[in-house]
Structures are given as structure tokens and as C-alpha cells.
N, C-alpha and C. Protein backbone atom coordinates (compact mmCIF):
# COMPACT_ATOMS: atom_id res chain seq x y z
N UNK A 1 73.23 -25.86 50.72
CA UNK A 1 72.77 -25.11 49.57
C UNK A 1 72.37 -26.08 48.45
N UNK A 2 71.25 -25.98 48.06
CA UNK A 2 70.55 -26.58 46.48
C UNK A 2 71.45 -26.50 45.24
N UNK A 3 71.82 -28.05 44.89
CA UNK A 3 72.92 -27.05 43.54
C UNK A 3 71.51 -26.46 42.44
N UNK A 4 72.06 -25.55 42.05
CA UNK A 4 71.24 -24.96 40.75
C UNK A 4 70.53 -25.76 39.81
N UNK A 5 70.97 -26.62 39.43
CA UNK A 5 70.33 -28.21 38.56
C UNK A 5 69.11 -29.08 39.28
N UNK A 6 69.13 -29.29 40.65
CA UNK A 6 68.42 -29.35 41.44
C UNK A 6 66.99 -28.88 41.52
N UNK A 7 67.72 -27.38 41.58
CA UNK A 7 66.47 -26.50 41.98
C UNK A 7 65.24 -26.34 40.43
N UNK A 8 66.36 -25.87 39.99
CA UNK A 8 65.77 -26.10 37.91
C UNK A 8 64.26 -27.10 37.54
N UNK A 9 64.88 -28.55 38.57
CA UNK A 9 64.55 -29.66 37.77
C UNK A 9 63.09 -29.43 39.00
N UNK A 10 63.55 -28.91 39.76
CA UNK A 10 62.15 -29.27 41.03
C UNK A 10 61.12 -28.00 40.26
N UNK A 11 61.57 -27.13 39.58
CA UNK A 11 60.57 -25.66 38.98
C UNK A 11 59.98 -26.30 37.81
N UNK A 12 60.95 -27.02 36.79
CA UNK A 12 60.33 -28.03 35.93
C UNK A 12 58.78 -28.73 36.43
N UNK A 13 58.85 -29.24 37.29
CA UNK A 13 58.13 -30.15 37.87
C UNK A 13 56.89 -29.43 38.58
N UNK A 14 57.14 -28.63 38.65
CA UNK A 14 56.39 -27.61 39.67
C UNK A 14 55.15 -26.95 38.56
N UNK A 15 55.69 -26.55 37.64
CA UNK A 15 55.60 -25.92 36.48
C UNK A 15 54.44 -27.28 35.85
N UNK A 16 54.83 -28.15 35.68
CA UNK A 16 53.99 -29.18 35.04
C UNK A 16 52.75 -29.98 35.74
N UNK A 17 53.57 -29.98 37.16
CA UNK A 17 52.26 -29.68 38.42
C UNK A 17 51.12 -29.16 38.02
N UNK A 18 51.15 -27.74 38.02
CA UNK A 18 50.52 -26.69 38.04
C UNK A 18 49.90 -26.84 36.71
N UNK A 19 50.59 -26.59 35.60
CA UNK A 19 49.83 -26.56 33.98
C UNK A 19 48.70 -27.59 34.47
N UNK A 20 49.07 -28.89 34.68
CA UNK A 20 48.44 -30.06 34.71
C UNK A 20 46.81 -29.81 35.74
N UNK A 21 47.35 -29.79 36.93
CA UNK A 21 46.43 -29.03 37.86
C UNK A 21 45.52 -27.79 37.37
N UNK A 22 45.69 -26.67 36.53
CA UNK A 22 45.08 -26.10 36.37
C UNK A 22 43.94 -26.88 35.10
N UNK A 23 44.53 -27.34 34.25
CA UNK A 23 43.29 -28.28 33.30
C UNK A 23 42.84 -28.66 33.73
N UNK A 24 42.45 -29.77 35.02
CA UNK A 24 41.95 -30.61 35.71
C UNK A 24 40.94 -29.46 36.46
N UNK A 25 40.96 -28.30 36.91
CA UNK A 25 40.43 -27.39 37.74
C UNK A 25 39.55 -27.02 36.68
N UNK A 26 39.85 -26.65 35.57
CA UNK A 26 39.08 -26.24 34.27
C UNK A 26 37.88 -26.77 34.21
N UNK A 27 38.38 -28.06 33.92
CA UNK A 27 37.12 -29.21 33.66
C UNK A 27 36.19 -29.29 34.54
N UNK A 28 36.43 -29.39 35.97
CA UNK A 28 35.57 -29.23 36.82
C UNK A 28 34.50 -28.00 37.01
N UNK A 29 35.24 -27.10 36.51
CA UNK A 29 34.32 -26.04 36.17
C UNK A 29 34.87 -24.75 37.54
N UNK A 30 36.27 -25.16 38.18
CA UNK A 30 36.77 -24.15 39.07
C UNK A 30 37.78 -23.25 38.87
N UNK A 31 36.87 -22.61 38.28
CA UNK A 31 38.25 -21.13 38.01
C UNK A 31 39.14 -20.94 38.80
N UNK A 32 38.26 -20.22 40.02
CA UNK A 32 39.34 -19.83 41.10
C UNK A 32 40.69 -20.75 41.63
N UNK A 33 40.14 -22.41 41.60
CA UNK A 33 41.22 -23.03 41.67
C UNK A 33 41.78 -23.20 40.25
N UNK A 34 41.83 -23.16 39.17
CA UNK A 34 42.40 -23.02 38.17
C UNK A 34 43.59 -21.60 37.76
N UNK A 35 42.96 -20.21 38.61
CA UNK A 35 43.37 -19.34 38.71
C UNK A 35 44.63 -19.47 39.38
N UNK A 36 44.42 -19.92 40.43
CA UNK A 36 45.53 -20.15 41.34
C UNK A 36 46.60 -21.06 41.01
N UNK A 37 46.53 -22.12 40.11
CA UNK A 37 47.05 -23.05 39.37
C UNK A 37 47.72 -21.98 38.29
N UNK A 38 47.16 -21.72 37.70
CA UNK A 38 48.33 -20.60 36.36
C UNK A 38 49.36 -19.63 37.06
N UNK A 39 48.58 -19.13 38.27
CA UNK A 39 49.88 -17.91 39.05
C UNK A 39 50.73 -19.02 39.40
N UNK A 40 50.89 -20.25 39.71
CA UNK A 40 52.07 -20.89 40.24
C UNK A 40 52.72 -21.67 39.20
N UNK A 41 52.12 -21.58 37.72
CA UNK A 41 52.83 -22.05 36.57
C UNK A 41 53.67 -20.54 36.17
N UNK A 42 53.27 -19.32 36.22
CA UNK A 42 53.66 -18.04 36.35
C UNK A 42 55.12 -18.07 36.88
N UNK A 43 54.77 -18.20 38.49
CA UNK A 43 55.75 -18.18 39.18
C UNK A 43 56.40 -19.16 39.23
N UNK A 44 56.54 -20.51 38.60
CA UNK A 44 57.69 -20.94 38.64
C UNK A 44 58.24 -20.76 37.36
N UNK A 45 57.76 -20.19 36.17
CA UNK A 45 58.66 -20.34 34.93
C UNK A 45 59.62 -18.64 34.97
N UNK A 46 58.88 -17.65 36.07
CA UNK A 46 59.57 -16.56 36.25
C UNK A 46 60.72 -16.68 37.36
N UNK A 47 60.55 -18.14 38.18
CA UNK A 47 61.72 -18.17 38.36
C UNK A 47 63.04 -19.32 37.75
N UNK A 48 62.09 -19.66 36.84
CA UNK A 48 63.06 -20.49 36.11
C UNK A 48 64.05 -19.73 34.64
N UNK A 49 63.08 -18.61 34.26
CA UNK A 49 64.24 -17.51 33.89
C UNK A 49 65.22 -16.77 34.78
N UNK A 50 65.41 -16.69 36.07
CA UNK A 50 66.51 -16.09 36.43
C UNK A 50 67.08 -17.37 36.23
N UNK A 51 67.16 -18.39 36.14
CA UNK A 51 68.27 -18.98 35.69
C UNK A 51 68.75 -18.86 34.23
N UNK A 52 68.24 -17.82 33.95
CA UNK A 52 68.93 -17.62 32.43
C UNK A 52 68.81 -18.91 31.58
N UNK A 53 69.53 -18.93 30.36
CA UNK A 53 69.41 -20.03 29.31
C UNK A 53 68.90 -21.31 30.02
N UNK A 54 69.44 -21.81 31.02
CA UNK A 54 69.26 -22.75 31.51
C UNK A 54 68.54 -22.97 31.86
N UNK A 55 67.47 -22.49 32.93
CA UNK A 55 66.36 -22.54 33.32
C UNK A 55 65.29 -22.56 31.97
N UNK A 56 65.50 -21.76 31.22
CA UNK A 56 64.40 -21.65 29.72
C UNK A 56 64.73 -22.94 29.36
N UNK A 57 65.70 -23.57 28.74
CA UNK A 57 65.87 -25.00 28.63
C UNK A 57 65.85 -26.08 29.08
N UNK A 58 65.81 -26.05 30.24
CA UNK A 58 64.85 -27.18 31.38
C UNK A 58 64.15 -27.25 30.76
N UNK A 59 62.87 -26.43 30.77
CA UNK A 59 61.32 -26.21 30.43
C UNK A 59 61.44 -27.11 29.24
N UNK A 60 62.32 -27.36 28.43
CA UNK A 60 62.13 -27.86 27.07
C UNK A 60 61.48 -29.78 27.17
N UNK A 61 62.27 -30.30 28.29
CA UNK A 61 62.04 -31.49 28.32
C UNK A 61 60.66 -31.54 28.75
N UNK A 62 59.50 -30.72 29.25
CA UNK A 62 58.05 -30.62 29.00
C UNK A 62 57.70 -31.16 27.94
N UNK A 63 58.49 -30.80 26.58
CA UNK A 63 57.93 -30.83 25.06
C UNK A 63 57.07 -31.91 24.88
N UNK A 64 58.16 -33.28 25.98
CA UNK A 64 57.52 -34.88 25.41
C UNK A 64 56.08 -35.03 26.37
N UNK A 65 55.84 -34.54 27.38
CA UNK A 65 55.33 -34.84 28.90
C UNK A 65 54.10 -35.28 28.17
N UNK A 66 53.96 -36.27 29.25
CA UNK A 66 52.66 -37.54 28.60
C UNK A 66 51.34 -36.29 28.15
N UNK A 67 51.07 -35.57 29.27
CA UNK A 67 49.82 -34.98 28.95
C UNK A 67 50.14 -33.33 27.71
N UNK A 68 49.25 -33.48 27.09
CA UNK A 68 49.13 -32.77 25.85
C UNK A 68 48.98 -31.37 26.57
N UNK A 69 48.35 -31.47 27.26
CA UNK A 69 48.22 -29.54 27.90
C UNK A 69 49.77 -29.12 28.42
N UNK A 70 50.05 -29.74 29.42
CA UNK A 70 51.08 -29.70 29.61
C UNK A 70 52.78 -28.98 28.33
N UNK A 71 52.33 -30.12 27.51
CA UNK A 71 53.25 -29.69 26.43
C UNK A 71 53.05 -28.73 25.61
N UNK A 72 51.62 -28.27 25.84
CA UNK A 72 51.33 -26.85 25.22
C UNK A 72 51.69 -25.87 26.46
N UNK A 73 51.31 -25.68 27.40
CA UNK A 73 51.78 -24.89 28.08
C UNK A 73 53.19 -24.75 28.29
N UNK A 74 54.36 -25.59 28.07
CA UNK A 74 55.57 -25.54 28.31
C UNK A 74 55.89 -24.81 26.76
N UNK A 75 55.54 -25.08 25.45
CA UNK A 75 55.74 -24.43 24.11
C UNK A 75 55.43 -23.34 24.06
N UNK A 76 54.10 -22.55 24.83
CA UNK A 76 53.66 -21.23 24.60
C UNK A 76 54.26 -20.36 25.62
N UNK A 77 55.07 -21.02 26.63
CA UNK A 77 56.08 -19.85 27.46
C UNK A 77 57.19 -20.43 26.76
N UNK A 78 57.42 -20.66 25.85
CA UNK A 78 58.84 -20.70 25.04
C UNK A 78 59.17 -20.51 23.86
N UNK A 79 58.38 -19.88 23.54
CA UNK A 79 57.89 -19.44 22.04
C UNK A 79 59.25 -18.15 21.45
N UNK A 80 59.51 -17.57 22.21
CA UNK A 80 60.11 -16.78 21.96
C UNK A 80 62.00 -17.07 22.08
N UNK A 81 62.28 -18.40 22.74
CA UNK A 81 63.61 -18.60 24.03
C UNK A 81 63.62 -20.03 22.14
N UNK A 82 62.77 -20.46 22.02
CA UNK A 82 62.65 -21.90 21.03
C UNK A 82 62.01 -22.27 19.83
N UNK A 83 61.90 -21.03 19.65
CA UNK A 83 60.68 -20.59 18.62
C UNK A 83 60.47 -21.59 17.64
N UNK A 84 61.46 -22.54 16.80
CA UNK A 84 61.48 -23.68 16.10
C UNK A 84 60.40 -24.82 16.61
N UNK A 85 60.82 -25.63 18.18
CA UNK A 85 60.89 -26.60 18.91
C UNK A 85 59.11 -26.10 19.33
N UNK A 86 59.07 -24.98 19.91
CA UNK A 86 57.49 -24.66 20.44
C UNK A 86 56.88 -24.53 19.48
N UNK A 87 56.95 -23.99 18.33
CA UNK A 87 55.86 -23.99 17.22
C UNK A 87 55.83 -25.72 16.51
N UNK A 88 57.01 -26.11 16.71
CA UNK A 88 56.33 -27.86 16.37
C UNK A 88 55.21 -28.66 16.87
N UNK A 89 55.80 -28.55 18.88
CA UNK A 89 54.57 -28.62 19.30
C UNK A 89 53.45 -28.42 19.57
N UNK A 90 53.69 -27.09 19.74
CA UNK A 90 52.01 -26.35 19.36
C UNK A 90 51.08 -26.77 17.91
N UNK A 91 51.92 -26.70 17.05
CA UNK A 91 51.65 -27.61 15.46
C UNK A 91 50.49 -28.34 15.78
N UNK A 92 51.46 -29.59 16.43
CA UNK A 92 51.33 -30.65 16.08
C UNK A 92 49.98 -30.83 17.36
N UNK A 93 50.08 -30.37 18.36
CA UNK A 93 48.80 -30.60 20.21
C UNK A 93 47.45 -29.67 18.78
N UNK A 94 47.92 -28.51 17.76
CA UNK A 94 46.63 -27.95 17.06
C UNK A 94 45.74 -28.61 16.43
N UNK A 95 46.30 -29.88 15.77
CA UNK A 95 45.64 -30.41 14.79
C UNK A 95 44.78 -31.65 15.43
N UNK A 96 45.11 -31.71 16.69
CA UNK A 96 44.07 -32.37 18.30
C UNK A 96 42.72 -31.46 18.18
N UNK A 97 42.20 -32.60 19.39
CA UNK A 97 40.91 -31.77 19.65
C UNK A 97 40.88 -31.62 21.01
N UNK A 98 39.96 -30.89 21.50
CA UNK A 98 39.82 -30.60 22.62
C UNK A 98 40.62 -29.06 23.52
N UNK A 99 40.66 -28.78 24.66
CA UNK A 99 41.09 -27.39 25.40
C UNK A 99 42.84 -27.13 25.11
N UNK A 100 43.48 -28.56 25.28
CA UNK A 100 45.18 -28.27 24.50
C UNK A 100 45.14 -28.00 23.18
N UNK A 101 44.18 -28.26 22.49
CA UNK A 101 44.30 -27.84 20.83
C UNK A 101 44.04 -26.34 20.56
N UNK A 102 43.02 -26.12 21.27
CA UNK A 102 42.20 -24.60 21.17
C UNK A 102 43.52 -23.89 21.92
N UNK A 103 43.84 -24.17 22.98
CA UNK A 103 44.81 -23.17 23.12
C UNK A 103 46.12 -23.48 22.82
N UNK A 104 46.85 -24.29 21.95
CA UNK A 104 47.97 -24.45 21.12
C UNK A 104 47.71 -23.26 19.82
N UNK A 105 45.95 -23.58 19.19
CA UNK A 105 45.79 -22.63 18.12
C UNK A 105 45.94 -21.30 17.91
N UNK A 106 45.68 -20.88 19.65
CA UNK A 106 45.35 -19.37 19.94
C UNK A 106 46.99 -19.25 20.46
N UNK A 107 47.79 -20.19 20.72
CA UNK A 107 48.80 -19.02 21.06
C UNK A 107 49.66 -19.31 20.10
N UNK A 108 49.27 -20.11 18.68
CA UNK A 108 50.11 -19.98 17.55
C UNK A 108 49.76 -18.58 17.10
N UNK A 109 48.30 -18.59 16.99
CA UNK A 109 47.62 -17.69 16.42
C UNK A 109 48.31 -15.95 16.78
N UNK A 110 48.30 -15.74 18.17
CA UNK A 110 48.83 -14.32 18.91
C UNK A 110 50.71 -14.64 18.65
N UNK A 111 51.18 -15.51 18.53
CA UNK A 111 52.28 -14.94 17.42
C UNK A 111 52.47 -15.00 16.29
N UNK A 112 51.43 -15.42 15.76
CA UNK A 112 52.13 -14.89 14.13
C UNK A 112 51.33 -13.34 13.97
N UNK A 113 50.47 -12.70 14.53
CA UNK A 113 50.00 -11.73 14.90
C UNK A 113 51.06 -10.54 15.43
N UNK A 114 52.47 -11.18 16.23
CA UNK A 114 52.43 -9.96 17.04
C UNK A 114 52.18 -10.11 18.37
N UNK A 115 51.07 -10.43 18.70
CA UNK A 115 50.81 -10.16 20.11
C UNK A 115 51.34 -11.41 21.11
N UNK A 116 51.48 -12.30 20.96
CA UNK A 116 52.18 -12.86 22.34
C UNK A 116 53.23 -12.54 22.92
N UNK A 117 52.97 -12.32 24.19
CA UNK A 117 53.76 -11.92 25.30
C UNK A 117 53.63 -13.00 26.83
N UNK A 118 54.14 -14.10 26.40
CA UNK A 118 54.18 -14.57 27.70
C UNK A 118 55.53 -14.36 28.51
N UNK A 119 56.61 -14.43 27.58
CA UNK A 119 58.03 -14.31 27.91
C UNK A 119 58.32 -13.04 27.49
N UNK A 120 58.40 -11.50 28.03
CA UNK A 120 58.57 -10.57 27.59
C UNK A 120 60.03 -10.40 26.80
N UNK A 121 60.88 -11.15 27.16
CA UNK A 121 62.27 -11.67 26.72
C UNK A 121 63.64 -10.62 28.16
């Protein structure tokens, strides 16, 4: 059996995989593989909430991860679990340029609005 810490750290990874992979699909101009890249950033951060607190706090050590998308995508599914820690980074990837800035802006933007829902809680 996988101890739980284990498994956490491999969804972490999986998770940053994927964010990472799906930008790279972007650029190229392939949705569909980009598409497929977000359902498996999806599915591993939905199963990194059944690990409860813990699993949401894994995700946190994303914050530093070399690539800037990455650390936006790990802040905007944690917006709600870190709300302090993700709006720093999102902040700070906004005042960048380029596809991690635009979407750091827009998912600052849909919560101070109200509307973000990535983590239904």
C-alpha cells in the first residue's frame, strides 16, 4: 500500500505535469491536446482534495515552481483553501506579461467579483 504522503506528492507532480503541458499545447496552437492536459490537472487536484487539508496543502509548494503558469495554476485552484498565499501569487505572475499574467488577472479578477469556482469548497 502507497503511504498517503507518497501518493500526495506524486498528484503534486502530476498536477504540475499537466498545468505545464497544457501551456506548451497552447502555444502550439493544440487545444484538443491542451484540453486533455487541464482534465488531468482537474483530476488530479480533485483527487488531491479527498485528501482533505493535506492534499490542498501539498498543492502549496507549486507557489515557488520555476515556471510562472504553473504557479498560477496551483494559486487559482487555491484561492479559496489559501486565499492570502494565492492572491500573492497571482499578484505578483499579474504584473508579468504574457498567457500566466492574463490568466493570474482573470482569475484575480472572477474573485473579487464573486464568480470563481474552481474549488467549490
Amino acid at each position: 500500500m502507497v503511504r498517503p504522503e507518497i501518493e500526495i506528492e506524486k498528484l503534486v507532480e502530476r498536477f504540475a505535469h499537466h498545468a505545464a503541458a497544457q501551456t506548451d499545447a497552447i502555444f502550439k496552437g493544440d487545444a484538443r491536446t491542451g484540453n486533455r492536459h487541464v482534465k488531468q490537472v482537474i483530476m488530479a487536484f480533485d483527487k488531491l482534495c479527498a485528501y482533505g487539508t493535506a492534499g490542498r496543502d501539498a498543492l502549496t509548494a507549486l507557489f515557488t515552481h520555476p515556471r510562472m503558469d504553473v504557479r498560477v495554476k496551483a494559486a487559482a485552484f487555491l484561492l479559496r483553501h489559501r486565499t492570502e498565499e494565492a492572491e500573492a501569487v497571482l499578484r505578483a505572475a499579474a504584473n508579468g506579461e504574457g498567457l500566466a499574467a492574463f490568466a493570474a488577472s482573470e482569475a484575480l479578477k472572477r474573485w473579487e467579483e464573486g464568480t470563481w469556482a474552481l474549488d467549490p469548497g
